[in-house]
N, C-alpha and C. Protein backbone atom coordinates (compact mmCIF):
# COMPACT_ATOMS: atom_id res chain seq x y z
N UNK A 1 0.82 -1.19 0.00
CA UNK A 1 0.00 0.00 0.00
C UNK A 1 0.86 1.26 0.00
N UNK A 2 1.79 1.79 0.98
CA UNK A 2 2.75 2.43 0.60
C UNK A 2 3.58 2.71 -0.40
N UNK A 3 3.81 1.62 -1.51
CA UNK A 3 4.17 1.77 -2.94
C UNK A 3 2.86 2.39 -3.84
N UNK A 4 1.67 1.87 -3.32
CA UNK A 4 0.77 2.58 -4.34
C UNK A 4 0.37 4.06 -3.80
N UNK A 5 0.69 4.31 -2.70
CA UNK A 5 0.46 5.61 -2.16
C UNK A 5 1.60 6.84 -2.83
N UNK A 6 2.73 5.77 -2.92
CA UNK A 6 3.77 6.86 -3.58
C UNK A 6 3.71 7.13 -5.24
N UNK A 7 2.79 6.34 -5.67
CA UNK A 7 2.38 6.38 -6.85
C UNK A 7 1.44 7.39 -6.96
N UNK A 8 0.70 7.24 -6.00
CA UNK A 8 -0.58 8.46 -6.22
C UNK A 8 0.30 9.34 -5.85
N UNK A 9 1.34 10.22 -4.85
CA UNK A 9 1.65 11.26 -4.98
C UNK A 9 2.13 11.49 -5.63
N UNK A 10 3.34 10.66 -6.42
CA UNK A 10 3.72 11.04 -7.96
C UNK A 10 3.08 11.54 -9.16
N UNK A 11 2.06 11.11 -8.83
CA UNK A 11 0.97 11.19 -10.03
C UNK A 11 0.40 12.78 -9.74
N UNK A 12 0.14 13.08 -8.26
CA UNK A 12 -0.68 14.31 -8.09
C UNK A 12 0.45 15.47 -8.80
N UNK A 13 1.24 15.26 -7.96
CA UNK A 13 3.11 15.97 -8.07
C UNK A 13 2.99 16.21 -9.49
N UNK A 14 2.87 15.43 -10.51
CA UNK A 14 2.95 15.65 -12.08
C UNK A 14 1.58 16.85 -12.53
N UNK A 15 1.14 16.30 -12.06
CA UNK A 15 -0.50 16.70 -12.12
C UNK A 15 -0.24 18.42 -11.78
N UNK A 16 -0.11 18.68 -10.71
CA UNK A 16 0.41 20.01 -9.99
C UNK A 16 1.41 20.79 -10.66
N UNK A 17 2.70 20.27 -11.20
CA UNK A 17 3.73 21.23 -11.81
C UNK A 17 3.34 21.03 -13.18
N UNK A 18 2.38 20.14 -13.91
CA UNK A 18 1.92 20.99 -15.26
C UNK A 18 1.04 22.12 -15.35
N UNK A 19 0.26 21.64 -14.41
CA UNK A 19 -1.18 22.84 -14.17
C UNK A 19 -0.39 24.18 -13.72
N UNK A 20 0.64 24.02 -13.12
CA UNK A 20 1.54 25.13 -12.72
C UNK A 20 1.99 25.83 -13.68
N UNK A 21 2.65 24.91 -14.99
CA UNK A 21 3.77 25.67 -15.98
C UNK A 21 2.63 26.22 -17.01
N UNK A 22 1.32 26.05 -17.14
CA UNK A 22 0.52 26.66 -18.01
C UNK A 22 0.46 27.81 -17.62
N UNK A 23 0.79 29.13 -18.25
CA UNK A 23 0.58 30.50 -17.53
C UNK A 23 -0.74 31.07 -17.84
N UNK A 24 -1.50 30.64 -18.67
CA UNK A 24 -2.46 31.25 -18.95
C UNK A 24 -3.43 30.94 -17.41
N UNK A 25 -3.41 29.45 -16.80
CA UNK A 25 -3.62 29.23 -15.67
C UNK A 25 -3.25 30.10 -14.45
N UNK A 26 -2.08 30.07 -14.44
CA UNK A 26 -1.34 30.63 -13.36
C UNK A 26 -2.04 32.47 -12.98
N UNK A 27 -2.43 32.77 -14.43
CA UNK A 27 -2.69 34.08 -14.77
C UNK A 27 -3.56 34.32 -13.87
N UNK A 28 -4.66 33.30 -14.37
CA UNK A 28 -6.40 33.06 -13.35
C UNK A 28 -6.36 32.77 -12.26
N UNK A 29 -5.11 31.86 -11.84
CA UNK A 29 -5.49 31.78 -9.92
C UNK A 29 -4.99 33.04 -9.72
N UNK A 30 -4.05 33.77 -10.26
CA UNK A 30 -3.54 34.82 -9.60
C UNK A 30 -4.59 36.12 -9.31
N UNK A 31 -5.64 35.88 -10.36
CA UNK A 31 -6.65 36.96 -10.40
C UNK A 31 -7.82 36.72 -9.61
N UNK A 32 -7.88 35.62 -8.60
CA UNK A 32 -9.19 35.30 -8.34
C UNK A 32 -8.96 36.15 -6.56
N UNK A 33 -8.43 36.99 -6.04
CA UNK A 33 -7.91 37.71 -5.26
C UNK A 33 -8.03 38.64 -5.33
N UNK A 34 -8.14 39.40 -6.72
CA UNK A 34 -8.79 40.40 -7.58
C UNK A 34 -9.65 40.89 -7.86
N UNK A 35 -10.54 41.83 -6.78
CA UNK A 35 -11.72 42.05 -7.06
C UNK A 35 -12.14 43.03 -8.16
N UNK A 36 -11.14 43.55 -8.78
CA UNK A 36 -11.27 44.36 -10.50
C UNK A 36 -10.92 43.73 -11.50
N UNK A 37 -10.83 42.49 -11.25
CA UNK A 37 -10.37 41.85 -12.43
C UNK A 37 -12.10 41.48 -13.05
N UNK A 38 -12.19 41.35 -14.62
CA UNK A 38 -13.40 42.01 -15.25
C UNK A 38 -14.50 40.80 -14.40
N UNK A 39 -14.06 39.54 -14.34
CA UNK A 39 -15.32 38.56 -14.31
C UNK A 39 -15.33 38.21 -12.69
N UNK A 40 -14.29 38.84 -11.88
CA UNK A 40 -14.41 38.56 -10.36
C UNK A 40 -15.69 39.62 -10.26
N UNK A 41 -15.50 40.91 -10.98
CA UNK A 41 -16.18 42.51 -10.39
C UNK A 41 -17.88 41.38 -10.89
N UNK A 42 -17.75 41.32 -11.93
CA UNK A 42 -19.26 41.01 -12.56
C UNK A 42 -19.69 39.93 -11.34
N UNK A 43 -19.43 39.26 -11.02
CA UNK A 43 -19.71 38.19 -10.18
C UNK A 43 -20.10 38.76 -8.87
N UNK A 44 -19.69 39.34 -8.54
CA UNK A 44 -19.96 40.45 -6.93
C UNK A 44 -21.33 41.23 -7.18
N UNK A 45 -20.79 41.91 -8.83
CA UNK A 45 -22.16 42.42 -8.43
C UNK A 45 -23.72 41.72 -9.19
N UNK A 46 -23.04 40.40 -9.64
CA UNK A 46 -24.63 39.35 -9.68
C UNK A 46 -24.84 38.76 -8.79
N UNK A 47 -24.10 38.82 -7.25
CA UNK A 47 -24.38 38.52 -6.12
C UNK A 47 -25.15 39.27 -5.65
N UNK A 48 -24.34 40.54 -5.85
CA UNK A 48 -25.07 41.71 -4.92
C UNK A 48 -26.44 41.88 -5.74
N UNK A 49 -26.77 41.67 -6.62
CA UNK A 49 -28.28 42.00 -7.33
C UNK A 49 -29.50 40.78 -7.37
N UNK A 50 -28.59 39.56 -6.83
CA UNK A 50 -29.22 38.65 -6.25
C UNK A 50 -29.53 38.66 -4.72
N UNK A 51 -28.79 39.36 -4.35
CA UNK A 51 -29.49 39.81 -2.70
C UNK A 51 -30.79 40.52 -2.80
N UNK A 52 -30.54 41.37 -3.35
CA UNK A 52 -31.30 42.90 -3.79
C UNK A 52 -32.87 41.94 -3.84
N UNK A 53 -32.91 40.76 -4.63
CA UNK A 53 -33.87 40.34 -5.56
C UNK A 53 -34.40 39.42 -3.93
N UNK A 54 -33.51 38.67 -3.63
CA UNK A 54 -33.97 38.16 -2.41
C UNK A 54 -34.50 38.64 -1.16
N UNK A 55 -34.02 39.61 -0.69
CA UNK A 55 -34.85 41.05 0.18
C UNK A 55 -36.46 40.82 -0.71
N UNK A 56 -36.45 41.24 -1.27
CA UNK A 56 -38.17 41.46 -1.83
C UNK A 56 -38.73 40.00 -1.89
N UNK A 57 -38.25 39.47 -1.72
CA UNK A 57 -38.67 37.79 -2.04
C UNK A 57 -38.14 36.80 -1.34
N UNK A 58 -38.23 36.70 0.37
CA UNK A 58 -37.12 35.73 0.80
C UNK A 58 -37.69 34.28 0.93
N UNK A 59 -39.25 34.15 0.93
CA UNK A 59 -39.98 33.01 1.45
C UNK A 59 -40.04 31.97 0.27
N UNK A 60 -40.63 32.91 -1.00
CA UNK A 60 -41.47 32.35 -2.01
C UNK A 60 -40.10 31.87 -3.12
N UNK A 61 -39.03 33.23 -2.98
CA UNK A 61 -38.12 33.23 -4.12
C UNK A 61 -39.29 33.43 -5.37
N UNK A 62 -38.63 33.75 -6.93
CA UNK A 62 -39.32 34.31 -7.75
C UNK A 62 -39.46 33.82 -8.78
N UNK A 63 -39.90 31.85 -8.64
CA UNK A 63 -40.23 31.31 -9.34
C UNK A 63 -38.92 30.63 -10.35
N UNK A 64 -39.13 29.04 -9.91
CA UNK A 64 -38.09 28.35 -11.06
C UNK A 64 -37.62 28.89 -12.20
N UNK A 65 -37.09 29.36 -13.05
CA UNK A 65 -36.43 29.59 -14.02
C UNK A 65 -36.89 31.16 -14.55
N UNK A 66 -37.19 31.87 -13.69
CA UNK A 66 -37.68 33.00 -13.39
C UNK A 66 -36.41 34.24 -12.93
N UNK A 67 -35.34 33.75 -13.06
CA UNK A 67 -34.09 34.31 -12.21
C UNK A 67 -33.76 35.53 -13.32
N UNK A 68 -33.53 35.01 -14.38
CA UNK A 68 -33.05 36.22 -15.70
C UNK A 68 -34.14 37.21 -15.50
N UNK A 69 -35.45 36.84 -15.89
CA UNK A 69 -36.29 38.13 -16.01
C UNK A 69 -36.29 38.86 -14.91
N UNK A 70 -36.11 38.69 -13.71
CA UNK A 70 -36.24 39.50 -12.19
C UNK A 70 -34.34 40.32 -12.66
N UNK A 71 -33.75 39.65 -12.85
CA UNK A 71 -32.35 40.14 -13.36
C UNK A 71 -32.25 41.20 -13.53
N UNK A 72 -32.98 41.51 -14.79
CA UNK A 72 -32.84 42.22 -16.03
C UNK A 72 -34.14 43.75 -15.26
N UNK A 73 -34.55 43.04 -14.45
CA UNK A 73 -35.60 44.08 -13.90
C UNK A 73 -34.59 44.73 -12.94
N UNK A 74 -34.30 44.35 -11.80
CA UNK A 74 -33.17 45.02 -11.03
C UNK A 74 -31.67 45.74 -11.36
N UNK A 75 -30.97 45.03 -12.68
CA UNK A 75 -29.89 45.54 -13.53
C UNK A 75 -30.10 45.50 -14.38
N UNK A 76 -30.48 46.51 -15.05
CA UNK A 76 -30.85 46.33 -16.72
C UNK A 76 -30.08 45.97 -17.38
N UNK A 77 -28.75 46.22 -17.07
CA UNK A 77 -27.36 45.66 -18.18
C UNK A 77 -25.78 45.60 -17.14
N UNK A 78 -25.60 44.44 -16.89
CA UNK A 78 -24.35 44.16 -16.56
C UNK A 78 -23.22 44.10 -17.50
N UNK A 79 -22.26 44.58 -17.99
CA UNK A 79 -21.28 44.39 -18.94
C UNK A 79 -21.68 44.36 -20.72
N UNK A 80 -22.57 44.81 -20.72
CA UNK A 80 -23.60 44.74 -21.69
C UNK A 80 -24.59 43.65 -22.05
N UNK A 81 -24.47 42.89 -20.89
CA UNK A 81 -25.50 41.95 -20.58
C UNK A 81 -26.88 42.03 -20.14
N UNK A 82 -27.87 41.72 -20.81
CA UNK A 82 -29.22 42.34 -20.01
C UNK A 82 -29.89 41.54 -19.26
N UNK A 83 -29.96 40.30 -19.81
CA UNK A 83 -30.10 39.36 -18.74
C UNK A 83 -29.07 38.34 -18.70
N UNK A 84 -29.40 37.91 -17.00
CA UNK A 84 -28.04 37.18 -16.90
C UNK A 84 -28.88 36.01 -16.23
N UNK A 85 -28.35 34.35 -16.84
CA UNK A 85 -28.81 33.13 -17.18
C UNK A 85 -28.89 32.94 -15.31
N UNK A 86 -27.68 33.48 -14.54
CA UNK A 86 -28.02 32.83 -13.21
C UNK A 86 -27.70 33.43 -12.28
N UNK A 87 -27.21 33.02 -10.80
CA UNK A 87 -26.43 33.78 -10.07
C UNK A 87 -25.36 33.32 -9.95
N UNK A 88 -24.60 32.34 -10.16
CA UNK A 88 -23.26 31.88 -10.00
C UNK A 88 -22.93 31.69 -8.92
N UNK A 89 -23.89 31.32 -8.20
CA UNK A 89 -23.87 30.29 -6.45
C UNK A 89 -24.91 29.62 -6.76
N UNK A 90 -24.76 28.26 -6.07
CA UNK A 90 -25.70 27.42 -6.51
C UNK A 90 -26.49 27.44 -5.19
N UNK A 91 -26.66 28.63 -4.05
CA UNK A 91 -26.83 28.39 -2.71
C UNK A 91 -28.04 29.60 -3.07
N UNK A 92 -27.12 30.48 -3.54
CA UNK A 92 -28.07 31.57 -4.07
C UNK A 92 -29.46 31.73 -4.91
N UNK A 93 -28.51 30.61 -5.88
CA UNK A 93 -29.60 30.22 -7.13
C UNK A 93 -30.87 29.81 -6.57
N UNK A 94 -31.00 28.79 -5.48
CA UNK A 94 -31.75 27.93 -5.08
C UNK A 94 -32.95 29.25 -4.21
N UNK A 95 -32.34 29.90 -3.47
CA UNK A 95 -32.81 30.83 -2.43
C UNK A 95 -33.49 31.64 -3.37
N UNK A 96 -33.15 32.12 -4.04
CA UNK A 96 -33.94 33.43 -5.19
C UNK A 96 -34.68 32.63 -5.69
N UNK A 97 -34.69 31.43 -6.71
CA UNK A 97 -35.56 31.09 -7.06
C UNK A 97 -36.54 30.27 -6.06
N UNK A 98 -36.81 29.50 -5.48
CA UNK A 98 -37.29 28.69 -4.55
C UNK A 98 -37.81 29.29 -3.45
N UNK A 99 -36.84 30.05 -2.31
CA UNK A 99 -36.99 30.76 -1.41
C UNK A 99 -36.52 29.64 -0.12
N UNK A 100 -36.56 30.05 0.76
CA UNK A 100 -35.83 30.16 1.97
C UNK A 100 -36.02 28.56 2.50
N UNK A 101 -37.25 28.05 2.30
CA UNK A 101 -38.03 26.66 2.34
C UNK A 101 -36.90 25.85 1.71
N UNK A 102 -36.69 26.17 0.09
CA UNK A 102 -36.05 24.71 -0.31
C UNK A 102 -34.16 25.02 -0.18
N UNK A 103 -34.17 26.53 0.24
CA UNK A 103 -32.30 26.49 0.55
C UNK A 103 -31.99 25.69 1.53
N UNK A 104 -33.21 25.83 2.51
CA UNK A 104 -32.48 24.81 3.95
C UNK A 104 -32.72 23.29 3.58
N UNK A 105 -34.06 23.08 2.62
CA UNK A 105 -33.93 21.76 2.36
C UNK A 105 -32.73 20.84 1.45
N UNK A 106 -32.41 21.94 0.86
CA UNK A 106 -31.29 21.67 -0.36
C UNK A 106 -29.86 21.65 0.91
N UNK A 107 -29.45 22.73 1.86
CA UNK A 107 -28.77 22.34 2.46
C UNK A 107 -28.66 21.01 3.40
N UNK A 108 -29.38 20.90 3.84
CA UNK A 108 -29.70 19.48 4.81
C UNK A 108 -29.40 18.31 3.73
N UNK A 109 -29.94 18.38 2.64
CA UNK A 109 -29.37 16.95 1.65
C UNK A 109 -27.74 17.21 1.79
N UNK A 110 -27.28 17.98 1.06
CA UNK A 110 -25.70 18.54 1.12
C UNK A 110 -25.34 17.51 1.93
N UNK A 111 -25.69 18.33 3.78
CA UNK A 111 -25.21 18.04 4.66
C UNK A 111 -24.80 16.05 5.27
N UNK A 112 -26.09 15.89 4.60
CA UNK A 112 -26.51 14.14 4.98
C UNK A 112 -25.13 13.64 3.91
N UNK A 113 -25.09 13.88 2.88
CA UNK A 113 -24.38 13.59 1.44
C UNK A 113 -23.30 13.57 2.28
N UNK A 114 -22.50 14.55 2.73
CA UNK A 114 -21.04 14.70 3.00
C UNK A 114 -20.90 14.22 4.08
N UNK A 115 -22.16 13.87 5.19
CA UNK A 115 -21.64 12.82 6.60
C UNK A 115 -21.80 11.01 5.51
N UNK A 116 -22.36 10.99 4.57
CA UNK A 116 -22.45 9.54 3.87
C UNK A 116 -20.97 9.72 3.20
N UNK A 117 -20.75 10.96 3.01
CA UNK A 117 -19.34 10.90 2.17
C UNK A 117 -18.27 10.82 2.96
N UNK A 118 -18.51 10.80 3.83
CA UNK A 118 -17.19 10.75 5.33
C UNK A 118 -17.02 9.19 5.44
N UNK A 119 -18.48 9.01 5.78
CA UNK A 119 -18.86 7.63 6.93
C UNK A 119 -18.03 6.41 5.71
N UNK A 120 -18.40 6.51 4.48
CA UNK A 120 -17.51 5.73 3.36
C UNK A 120 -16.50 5.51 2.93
N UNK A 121 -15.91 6.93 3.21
CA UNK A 121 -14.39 6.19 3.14
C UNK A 121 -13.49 5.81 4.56
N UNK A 122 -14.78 5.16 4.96
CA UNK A 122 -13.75 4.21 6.20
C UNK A 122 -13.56 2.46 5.82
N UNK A 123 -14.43 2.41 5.06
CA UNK A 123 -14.87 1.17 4.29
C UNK A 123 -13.48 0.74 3.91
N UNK A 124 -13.34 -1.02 4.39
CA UNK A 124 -12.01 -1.60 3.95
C UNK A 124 -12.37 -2.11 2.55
N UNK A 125 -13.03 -2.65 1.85
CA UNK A 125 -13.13 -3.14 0.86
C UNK A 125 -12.64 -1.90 -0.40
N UNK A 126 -11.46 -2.51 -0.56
CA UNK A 126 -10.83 -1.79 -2.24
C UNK A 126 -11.40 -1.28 -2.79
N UNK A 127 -12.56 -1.71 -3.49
CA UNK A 127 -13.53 -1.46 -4.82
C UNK A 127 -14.50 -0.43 -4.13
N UNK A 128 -14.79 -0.52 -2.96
CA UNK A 128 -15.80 0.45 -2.32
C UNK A 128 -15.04 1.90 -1.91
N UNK A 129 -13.68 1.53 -1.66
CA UNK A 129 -13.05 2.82 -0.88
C UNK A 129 -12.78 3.44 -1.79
N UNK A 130 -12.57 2.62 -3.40
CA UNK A 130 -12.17 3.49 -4.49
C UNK A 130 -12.96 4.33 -4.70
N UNK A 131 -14.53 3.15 -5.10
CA UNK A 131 -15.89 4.19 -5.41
C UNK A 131 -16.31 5.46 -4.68
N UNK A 132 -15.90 5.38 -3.53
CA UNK A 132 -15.89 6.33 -2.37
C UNK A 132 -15.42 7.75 -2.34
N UNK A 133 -14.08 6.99 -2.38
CA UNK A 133 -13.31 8.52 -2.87
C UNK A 133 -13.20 9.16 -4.25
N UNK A 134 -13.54 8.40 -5.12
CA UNK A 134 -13.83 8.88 -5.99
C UNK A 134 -14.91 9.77 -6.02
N UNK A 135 -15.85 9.36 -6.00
CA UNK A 135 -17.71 9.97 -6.23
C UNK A 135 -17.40 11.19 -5.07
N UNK A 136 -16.64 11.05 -3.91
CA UNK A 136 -17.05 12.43 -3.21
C UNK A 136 -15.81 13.06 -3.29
N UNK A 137 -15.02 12.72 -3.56
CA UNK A 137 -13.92 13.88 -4.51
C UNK A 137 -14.40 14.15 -5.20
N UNK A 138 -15.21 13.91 -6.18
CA UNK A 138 -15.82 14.80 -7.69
C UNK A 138 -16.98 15.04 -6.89
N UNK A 139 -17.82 14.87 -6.05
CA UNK A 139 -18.70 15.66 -5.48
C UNK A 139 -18.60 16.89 -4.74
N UNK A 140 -17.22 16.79 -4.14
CA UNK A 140 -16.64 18.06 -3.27
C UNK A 140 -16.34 18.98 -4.46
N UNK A 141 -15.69 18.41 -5.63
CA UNK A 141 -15.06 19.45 -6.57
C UNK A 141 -16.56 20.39 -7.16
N UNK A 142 -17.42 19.50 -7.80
CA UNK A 142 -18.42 19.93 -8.25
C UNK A 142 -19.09 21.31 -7.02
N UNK A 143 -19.38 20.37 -5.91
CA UNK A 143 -20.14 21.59 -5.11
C UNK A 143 -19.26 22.57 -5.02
N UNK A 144 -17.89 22.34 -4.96
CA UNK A 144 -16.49 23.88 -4.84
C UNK A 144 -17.34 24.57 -5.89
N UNK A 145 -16.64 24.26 -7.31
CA UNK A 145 -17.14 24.88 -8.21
C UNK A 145 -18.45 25.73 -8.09
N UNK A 146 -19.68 25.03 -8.00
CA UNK A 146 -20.76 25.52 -7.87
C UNK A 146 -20.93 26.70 -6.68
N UNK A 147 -19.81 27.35 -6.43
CA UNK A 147 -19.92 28.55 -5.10
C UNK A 147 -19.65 29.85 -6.18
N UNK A 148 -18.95 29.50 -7.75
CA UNK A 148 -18.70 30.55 -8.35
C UNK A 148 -19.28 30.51 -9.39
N UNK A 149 -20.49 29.27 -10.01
CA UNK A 149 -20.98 29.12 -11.08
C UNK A 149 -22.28 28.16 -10.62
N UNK A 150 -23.34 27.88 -11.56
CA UNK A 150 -24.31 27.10 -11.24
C UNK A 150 -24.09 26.05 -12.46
N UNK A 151 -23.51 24.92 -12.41
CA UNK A 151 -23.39 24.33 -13.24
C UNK A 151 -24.32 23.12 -13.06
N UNK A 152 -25.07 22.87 -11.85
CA UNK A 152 -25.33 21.53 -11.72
C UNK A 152 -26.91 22.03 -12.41
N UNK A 153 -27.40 23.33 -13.03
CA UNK A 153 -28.62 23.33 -13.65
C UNK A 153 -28.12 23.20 -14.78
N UNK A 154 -27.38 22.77 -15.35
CA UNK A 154 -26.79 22.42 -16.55
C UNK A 154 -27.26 21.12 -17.03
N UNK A 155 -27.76 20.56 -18.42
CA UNK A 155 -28.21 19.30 -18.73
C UNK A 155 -26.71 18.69 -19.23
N UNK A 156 -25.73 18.90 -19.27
CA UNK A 156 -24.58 18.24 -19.24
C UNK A 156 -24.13 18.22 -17.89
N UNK A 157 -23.91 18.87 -16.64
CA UNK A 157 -23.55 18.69 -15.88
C UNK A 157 -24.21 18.05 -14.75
N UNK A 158 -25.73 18.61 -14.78
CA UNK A 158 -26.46 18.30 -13.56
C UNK A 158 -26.47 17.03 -13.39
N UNK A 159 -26.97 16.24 -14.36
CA UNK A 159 -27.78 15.12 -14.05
C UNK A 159 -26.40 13.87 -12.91
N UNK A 160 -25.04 14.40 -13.63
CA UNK A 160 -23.66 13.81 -12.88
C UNK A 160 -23.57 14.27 -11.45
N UNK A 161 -23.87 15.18 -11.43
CA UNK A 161 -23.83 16.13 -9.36
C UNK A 161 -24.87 15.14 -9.17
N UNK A 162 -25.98 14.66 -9.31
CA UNK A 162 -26.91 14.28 -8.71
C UNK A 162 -26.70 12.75 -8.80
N UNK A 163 -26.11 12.04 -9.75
CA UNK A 163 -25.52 10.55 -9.77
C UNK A 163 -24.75 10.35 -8.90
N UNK A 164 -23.67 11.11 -8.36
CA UNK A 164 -22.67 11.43 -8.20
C UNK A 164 -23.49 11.30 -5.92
N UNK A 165 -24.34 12.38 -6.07
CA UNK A 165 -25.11 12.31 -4.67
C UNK A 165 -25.92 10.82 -4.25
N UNK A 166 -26.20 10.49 -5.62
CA UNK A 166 -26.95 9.31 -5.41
C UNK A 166 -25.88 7.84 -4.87
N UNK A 167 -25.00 7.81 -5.67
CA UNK A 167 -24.15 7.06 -5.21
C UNK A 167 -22.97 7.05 -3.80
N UNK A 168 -23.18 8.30 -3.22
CA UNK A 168 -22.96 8.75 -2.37
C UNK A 168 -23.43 8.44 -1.01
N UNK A 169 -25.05 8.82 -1.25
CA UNK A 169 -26.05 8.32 -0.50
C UNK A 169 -26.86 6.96 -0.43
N UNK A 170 -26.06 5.96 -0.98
CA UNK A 170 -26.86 4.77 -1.13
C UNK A 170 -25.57 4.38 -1.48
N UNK A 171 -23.98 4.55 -1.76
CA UNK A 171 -22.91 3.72 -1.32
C UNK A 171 -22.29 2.72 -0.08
N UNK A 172 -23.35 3.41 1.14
CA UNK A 172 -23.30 2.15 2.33
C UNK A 172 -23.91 1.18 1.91
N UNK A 173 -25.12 0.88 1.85
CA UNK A 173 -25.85 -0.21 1.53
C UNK A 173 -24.44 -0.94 0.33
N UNK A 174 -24.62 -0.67 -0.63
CA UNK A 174 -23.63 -0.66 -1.72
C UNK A 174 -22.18 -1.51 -0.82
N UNK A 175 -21.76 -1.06 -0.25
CA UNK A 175 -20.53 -0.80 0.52
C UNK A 175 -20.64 -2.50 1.98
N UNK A 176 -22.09 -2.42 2.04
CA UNK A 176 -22.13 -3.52 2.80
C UNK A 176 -22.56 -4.89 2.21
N UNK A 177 -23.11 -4.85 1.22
CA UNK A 177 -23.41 -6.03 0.31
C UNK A 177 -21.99 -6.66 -0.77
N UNK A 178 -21.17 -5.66 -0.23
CA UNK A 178 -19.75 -6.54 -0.95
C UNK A 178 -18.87 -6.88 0.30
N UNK A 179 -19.38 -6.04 1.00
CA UNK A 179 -18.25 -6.51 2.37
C UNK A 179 -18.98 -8.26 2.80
N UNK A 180 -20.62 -8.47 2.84
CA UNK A 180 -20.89 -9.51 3.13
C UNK A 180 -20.80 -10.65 1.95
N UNK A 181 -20.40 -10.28 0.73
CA UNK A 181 -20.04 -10.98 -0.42
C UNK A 181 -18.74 -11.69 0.25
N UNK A 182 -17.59 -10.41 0.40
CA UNK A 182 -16.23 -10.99 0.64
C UNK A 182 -16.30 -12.24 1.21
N UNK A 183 -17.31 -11.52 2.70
CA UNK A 183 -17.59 -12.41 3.99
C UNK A 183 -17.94 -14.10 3.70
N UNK A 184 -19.13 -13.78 2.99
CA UNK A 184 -19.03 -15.12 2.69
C UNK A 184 -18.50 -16.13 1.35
N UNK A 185 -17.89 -15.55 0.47
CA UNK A 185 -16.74 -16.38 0.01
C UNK A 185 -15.38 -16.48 0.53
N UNK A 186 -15.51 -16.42 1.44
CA UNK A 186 -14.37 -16.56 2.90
C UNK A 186 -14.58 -17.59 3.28
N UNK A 187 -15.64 -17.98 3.42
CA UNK A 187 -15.85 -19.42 4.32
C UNK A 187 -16.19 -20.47 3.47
């Protein structure tokens, strides 16, 4: 196990000093610290105009897919944008549109997800600890992401955040029907 562990850090290590030597990369982490840099500023203030929208609306929120037109009513033109597709928090998104009801319900799933995503990778079985860390490493990445973009309303992206939760949340069961497999082709 220690040989394959030094493999995975080798592997990250490679992984890390290419993503490093790309400067066009290097450019963007350096700017995300940057609150004038053009798409940090725009982002602050489709936050801030998603507050604005939520004040007038904290219970009801302003209707599923209703987010652009309330947009375009509060900022008529961001960057010469008149309406804008979302808010670029997926915490936000939920709250403006939905309202206050399904943010806490949407948080509480989160929450259950990432104690199922803990409780799993304690699991000895190989094939499960892989599935494990896998699905909630790309679940952690996805929800990261989703704090600066809404990608999981995306029909390429979503339907994977939510596979991704599903297997998450129903990987114990999963997780114990191979451990009692092992178990009994053991004996």
């Amino acid at each position: 196990q220690r040989k394959d562990l030094l493999k995975v850090i080798i592997l990250i290590a490679i992984i890390i000093i290419a993503l490093f030597s790309y400067s066009p990369l290097l450019d963007r982490l350096r700017s995300i610290s940057d609150f004038s840099y053009p798409s940090n500023a725009q982002r602050i203030l489709i936050w801030k105009t998603t507050l604005e929208i939520i004040k007038d609306y904290p219970l009801t929120g302003v209707g599923m897919g209703e987010y652009p037109l309330f947009f375009s009513k509060y900022k008529p033109e961001v960057n010469g944008l008149r309406i804008h597709p979302h808010a670029h928090n997926i915490f936000l998104q939920i709250w403006v549109e939905a309202g206050i009801g399904a943010l806490v319900f949407f948080i509480v799933i989160i929450i259950l997800i990432l104690k199922r995503g803990i409780k799993l990778l304690k699991y000895e079985s190989t094939f499960s600890r892989l599935v494990s860390v896998v699905s909630f490493a790309s679940f952690i990445g996805m929800l990261t992401q989703n704090q600066v973009d809404c990608t999981i309303y995306s029909i390429h992206i979503g339907p994977f955040f939510f596979l991704l939760a599903g297997i998450i949340f129903y990987g114990e069961k999963l997780a114990l029907k191979i451990k009692d497999k092992i178990q009994e082709n053991a004996k």
